[in-house]
N, C-alpha and C. Protein backbone atom coordinates (compact mmCIF):
# COMPACT_ATOMS: atom_id res chain seq x y z
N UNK A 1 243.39 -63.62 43.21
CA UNK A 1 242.74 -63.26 41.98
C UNK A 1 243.45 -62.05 41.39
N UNK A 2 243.61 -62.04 40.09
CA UNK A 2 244.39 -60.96 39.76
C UNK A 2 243.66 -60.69 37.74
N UNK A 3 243.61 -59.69 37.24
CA UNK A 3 243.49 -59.19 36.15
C UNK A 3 244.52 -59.77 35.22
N UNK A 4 243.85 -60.43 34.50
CA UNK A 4 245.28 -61.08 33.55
C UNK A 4 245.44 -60.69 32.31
N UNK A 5 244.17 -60.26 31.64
CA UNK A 5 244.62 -59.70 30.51
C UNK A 5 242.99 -58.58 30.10
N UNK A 6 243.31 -57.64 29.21
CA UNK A 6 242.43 -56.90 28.36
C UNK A 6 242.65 -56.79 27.22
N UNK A 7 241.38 -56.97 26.30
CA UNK A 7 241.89 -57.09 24.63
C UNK A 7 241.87 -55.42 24.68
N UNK A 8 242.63 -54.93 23.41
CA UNK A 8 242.46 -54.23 22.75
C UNK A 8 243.37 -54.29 21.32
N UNK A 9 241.75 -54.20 20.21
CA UNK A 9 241.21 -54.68 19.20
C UNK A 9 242.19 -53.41 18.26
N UNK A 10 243.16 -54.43 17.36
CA UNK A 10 244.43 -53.27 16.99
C UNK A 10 243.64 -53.90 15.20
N UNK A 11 244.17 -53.00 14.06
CA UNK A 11 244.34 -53.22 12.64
C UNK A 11 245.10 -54.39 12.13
N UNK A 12 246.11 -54.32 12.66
CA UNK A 12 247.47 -55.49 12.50
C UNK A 12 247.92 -56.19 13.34
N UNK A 13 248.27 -57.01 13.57
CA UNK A 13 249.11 -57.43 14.53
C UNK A 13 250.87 -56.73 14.58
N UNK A 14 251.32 -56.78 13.62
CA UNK A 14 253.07 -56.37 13.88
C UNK A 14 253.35 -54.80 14.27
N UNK A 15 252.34 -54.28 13.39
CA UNK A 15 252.67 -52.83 13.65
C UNK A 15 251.86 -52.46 15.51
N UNK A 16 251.12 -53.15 15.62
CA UNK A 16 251.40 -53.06 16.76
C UNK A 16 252.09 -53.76 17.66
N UNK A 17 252.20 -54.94 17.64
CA UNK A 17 253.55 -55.92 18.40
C UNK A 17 255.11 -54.80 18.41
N UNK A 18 255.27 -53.67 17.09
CA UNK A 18 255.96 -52.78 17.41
C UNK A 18 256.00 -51.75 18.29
N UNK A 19 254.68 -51.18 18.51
CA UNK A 19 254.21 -50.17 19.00
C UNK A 19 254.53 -50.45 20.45
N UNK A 20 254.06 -51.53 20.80
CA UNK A 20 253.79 -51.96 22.46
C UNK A 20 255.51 -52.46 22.71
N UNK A 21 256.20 -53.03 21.85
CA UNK A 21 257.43 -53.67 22.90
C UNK A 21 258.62 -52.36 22.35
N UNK A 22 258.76 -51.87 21.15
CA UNK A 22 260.04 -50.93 21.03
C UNK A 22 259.60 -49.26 21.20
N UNK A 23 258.45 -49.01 21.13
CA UNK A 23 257.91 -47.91 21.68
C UNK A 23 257.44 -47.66 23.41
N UNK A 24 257.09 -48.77 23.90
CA UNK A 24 256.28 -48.10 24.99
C UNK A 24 257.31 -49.61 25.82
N UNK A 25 258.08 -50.37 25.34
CA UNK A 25 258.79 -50.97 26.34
C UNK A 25 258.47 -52.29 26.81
N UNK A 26 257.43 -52.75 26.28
CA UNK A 26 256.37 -53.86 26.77
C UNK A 26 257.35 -54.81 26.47
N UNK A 27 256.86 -56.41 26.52
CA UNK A 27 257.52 -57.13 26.65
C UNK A 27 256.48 -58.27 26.07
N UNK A 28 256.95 -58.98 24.92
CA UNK A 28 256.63 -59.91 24.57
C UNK A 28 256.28 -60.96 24.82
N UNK A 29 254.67 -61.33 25.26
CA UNK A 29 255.02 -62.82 26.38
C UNK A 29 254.55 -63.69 25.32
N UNK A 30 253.73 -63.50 24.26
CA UNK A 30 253.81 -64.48 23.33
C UNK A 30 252.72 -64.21 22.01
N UNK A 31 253.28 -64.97 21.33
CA UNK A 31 252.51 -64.97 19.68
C UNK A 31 252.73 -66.29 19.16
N UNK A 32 251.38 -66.98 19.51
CA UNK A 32 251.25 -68.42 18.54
C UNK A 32 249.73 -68.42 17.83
N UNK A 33 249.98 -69.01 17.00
CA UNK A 33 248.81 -69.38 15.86
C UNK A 33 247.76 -70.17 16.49
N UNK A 34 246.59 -69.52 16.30
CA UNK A 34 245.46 -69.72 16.93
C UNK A 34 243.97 -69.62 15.80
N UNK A 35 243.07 -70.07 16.06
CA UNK A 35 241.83 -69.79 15.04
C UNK A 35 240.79 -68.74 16.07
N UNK A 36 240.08 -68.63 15.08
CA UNK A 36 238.80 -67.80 15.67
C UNK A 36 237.37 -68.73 16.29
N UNK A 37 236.57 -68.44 16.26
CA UNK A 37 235.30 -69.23 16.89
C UNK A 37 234.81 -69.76 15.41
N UNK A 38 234.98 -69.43 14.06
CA UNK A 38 234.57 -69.51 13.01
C UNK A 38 235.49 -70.64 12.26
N UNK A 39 236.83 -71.03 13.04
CA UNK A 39 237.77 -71.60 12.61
C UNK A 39 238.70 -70.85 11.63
N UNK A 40 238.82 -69.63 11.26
CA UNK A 40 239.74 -68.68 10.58
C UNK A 40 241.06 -68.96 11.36
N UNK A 41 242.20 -68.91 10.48
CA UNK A 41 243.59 -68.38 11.12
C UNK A 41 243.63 -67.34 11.68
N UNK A 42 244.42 -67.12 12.93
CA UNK A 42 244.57 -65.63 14.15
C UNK A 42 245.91 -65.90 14.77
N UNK A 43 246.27 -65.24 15.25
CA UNK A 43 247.41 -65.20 16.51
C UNK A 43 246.47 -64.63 17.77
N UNK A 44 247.51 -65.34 18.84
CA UNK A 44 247.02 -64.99 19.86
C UNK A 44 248.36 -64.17 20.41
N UNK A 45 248.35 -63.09 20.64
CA UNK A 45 249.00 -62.01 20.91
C UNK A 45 249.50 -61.23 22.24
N UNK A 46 250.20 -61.44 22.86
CA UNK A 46 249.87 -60.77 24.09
C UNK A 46 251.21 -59.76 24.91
N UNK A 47 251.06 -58.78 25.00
CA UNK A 47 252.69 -57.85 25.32
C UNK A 47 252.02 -57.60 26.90
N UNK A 48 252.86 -57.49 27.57
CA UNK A 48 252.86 -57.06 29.23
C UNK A 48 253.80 -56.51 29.23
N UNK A 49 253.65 -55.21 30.37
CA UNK A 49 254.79 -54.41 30.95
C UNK A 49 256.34 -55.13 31.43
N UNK A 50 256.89 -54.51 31.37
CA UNK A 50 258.25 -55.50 32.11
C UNK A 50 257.92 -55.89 33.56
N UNK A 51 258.45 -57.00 34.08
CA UNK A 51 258.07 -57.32 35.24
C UNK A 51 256.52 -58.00 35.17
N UNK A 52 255.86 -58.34 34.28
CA UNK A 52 254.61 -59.37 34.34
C UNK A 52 253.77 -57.86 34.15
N UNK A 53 252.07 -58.10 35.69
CA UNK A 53 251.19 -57.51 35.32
C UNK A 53 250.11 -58.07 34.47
N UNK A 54 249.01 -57.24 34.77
CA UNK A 54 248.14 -57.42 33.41
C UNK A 54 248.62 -56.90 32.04
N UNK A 55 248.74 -58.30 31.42
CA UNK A 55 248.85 -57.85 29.84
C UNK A 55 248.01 -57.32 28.79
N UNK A 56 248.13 -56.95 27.78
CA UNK A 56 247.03 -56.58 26.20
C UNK A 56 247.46 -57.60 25.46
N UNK A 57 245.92 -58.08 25.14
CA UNK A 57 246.07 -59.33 24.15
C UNK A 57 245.64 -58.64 22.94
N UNK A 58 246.57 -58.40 22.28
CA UNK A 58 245.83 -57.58 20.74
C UNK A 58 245.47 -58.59 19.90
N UNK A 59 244.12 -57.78 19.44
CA UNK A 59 243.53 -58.61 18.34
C UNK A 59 243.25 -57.91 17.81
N UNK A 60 243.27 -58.53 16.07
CA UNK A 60 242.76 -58.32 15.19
C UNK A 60 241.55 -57.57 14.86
N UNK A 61 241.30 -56.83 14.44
CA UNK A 61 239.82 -56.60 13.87
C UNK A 61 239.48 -57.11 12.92
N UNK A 62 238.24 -57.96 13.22
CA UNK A 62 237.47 -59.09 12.29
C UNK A 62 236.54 -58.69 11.93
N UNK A 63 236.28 -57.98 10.31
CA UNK A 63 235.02 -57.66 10.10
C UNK A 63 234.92 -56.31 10.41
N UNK A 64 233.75 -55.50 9.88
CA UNK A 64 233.32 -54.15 10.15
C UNK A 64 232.79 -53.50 11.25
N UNK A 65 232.61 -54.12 12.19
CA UNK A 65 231.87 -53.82 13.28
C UNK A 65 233.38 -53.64 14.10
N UNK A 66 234.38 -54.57 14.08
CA UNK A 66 235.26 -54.66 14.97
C UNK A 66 236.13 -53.63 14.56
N UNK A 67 236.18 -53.31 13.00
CA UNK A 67 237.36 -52.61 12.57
C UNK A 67 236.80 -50.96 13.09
N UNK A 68 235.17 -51.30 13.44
CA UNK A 68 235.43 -50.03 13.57
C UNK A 68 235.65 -49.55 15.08
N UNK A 69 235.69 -50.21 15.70
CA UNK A 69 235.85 -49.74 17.17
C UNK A 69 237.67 -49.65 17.35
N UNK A 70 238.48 -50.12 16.32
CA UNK A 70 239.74 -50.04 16.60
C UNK A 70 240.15 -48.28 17.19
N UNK A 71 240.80 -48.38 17.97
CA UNK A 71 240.81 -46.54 18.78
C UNK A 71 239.39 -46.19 18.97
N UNK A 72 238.69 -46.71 19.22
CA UNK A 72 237.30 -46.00 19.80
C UNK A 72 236.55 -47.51 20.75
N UNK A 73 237.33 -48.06 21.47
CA UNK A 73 237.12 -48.95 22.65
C UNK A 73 236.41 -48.25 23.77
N UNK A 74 237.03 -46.87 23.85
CA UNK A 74 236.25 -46.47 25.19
C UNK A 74 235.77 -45.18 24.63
N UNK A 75 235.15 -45.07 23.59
CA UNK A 75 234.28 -44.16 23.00
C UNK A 75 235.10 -42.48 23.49
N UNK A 76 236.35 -42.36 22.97
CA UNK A 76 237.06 -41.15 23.12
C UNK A 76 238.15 -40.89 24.21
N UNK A 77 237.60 -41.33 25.40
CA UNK A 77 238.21 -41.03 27.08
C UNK A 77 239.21 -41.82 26.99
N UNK A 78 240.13 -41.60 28.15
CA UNK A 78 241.21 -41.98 28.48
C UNK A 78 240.52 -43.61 28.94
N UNK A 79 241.17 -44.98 28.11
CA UNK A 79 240.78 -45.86 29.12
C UNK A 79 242.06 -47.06 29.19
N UNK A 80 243.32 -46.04 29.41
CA UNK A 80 244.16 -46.83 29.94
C UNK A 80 245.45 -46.42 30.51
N UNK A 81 245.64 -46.83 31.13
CA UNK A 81 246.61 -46.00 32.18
C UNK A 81 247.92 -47.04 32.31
N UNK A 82 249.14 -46.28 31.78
CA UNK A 82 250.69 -46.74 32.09
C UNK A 82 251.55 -45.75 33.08
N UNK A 83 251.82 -46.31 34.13
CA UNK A 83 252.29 -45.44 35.29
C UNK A 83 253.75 -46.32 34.77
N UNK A 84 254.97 -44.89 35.20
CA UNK A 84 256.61 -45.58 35.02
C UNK A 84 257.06 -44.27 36.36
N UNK A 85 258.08 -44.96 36.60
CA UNK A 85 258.68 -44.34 37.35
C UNK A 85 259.57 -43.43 37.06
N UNK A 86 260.46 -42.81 35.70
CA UNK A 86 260.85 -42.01 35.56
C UNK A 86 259.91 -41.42 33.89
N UNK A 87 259.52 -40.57 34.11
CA UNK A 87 258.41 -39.63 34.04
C UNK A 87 259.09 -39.11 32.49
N UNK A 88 259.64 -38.56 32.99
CA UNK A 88 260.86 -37.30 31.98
C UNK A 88 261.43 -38.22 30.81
N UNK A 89 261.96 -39.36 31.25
CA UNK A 89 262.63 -40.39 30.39
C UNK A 89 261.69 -40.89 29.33
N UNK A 90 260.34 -41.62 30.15
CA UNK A 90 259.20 -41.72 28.97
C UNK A 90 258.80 -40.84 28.41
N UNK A 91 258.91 -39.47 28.63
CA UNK A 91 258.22 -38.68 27.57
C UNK A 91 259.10 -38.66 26.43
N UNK A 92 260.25 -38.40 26.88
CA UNK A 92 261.23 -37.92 26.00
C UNK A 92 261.69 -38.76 24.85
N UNK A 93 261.64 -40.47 25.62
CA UNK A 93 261.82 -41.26 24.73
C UNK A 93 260.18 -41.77 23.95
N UNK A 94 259.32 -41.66 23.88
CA UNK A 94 258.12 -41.66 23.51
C UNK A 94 258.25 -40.87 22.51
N UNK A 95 258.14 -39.18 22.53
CA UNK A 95 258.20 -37.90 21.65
C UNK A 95 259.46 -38.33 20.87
N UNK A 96 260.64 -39.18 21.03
CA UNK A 96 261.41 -39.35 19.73
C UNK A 96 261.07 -40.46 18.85
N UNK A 97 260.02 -41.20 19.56
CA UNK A 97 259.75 -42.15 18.45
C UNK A 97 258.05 -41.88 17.85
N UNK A 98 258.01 -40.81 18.56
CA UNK A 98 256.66 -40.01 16.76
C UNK A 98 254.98 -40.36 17.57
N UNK A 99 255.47 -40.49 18.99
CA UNK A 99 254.49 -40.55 19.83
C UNK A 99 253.11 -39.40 19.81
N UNK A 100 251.76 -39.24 19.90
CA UNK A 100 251.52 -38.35 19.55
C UNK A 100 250.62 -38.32 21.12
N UNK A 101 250.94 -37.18 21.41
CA UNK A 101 250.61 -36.59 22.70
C UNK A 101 249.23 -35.58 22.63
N UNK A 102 248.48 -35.84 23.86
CA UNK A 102 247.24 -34.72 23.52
C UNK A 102 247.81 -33.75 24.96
N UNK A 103 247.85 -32.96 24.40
CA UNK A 103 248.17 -31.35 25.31
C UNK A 103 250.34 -32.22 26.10
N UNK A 104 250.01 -31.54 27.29
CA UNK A 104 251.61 -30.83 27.87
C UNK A 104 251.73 -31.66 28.74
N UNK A 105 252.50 -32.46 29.22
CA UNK A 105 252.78 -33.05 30.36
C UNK A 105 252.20 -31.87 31.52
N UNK A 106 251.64 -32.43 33.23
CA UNK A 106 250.71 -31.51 33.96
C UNK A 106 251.41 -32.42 35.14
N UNK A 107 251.69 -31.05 36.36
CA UNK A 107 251.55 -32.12 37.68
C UNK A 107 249.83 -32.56 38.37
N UNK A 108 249.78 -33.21 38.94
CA UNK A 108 248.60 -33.23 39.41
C UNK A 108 248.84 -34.03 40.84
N UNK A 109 247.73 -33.81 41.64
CA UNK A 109 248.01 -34.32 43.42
C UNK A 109 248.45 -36.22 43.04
N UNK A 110 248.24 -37.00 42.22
CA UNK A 110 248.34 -37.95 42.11
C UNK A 110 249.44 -38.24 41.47
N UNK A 111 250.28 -37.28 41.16
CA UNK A 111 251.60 -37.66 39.84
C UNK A 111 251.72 -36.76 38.80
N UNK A 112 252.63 -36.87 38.38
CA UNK A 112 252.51 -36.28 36.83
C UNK A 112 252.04 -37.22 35.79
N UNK A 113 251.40 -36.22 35.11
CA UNK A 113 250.15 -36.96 34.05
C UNK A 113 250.57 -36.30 32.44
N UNK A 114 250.13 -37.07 31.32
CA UNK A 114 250.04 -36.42 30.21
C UNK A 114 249.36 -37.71 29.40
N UNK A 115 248.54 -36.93 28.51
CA UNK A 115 247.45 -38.01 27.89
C UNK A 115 248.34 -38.23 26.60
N UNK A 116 248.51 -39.46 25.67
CA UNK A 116 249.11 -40.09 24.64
C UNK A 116 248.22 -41.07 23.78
N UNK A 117 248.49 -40.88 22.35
CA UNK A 117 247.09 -41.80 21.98
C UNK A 117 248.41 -43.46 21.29
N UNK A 118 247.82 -44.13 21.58
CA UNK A 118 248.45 -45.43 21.07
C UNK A 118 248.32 -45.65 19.30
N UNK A 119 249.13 -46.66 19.14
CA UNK A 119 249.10 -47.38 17.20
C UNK A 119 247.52 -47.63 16.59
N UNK A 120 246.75 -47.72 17.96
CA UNK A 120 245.17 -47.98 17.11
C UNK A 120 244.52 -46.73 17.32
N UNK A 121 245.12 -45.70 18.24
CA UNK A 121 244.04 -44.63 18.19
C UNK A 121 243.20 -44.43 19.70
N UNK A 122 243.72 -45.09 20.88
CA UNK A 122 243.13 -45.07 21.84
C UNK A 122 243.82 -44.21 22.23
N UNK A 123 243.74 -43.80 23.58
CA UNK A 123 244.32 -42.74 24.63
C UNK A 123 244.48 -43.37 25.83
N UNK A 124 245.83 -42.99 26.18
CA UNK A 124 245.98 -43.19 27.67
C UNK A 124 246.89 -42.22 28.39
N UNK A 125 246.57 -42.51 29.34
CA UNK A 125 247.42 -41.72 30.52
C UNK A 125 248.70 -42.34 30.76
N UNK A 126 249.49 -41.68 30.62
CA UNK A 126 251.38 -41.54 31.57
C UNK A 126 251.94 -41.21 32.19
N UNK A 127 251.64 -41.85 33.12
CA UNK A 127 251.65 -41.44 34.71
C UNK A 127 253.29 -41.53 35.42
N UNK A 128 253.41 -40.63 36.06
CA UNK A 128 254.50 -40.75 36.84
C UNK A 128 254.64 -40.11 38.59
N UNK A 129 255.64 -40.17 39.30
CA UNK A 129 255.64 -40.17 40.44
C UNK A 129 255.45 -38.33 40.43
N UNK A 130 255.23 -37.88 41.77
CA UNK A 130 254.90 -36.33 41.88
C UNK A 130 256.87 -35.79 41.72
N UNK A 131 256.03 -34.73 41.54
CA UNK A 131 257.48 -33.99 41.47
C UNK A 131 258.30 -33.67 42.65
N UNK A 132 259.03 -33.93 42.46
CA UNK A 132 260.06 -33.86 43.78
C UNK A 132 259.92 -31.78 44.19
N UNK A 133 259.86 -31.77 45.06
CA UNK A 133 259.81 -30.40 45.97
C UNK A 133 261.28 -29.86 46.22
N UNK A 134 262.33 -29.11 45.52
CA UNK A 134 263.49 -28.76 45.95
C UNK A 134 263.75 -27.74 47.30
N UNK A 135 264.30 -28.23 48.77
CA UNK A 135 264.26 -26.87 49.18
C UNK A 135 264.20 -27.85 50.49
């Protein structure tokens, strides 16, 4: 059994299909034309990390209720977490493409951490391995 996917409910589809594969690296597993429960035109959307994983199936916001939860899914808090293995590289390449960061990259007993808000307005964590100890 494994986690296969989580929506999170974006404005657009492209500008975020940008966000997730040339910003943060994701990887395109697919976009085909799909309807809603109402029979409306949709895409079905879905970017995963490199190497598989649980993917984000972005959707649309349909309507006022949905548009408004776009960046407010987990009512403010951090509710998603991208761990990479070189730490320094994602920030750096993140902060040149207009990434917007809340506070300083931090070590912490679990890794180095720094909170980042995504294309809809959510927040997550960017996690990386602990800092190496010189000596």
């Amino acid at each position: 059994m494994r986690l296969d996917l989580v929506t999170l409910v974006v404005r657009e589809y492209d500008p975020a299909i940008a966000f997730f594969t040339e910003v943060l690296g994701f990887e395109l597993a697919e976009d085909s034309p799909s309807t809603t429960n109402a029979g409306e035109p949709k895409r079905w959307v879905v970017v995963r990390p490199p190497g598989g994983g649980t993917g984000l199936l972005l959707a649309k916001a349909d309507g006022e209720r949905q548009q408004a939860a776009v960046g407010a899914q987990v009512q403010g808090r951090v509710g998603f977490f991208l761990r990479v293995e070189d730490f320094g590289a994602a920030v750096a390449r993140m902060r040149a493409a207009g990434v917007e960061f809340v506070g300083e990259p931090r070590s912490e007993v679990y890794g180095q951490v720094v909170v980042f808000v995504d294309i809809a307005g959510n927040k997550w964590d960017l996690l990386g391995p602990p800092r190496r100890q010189d000596g």
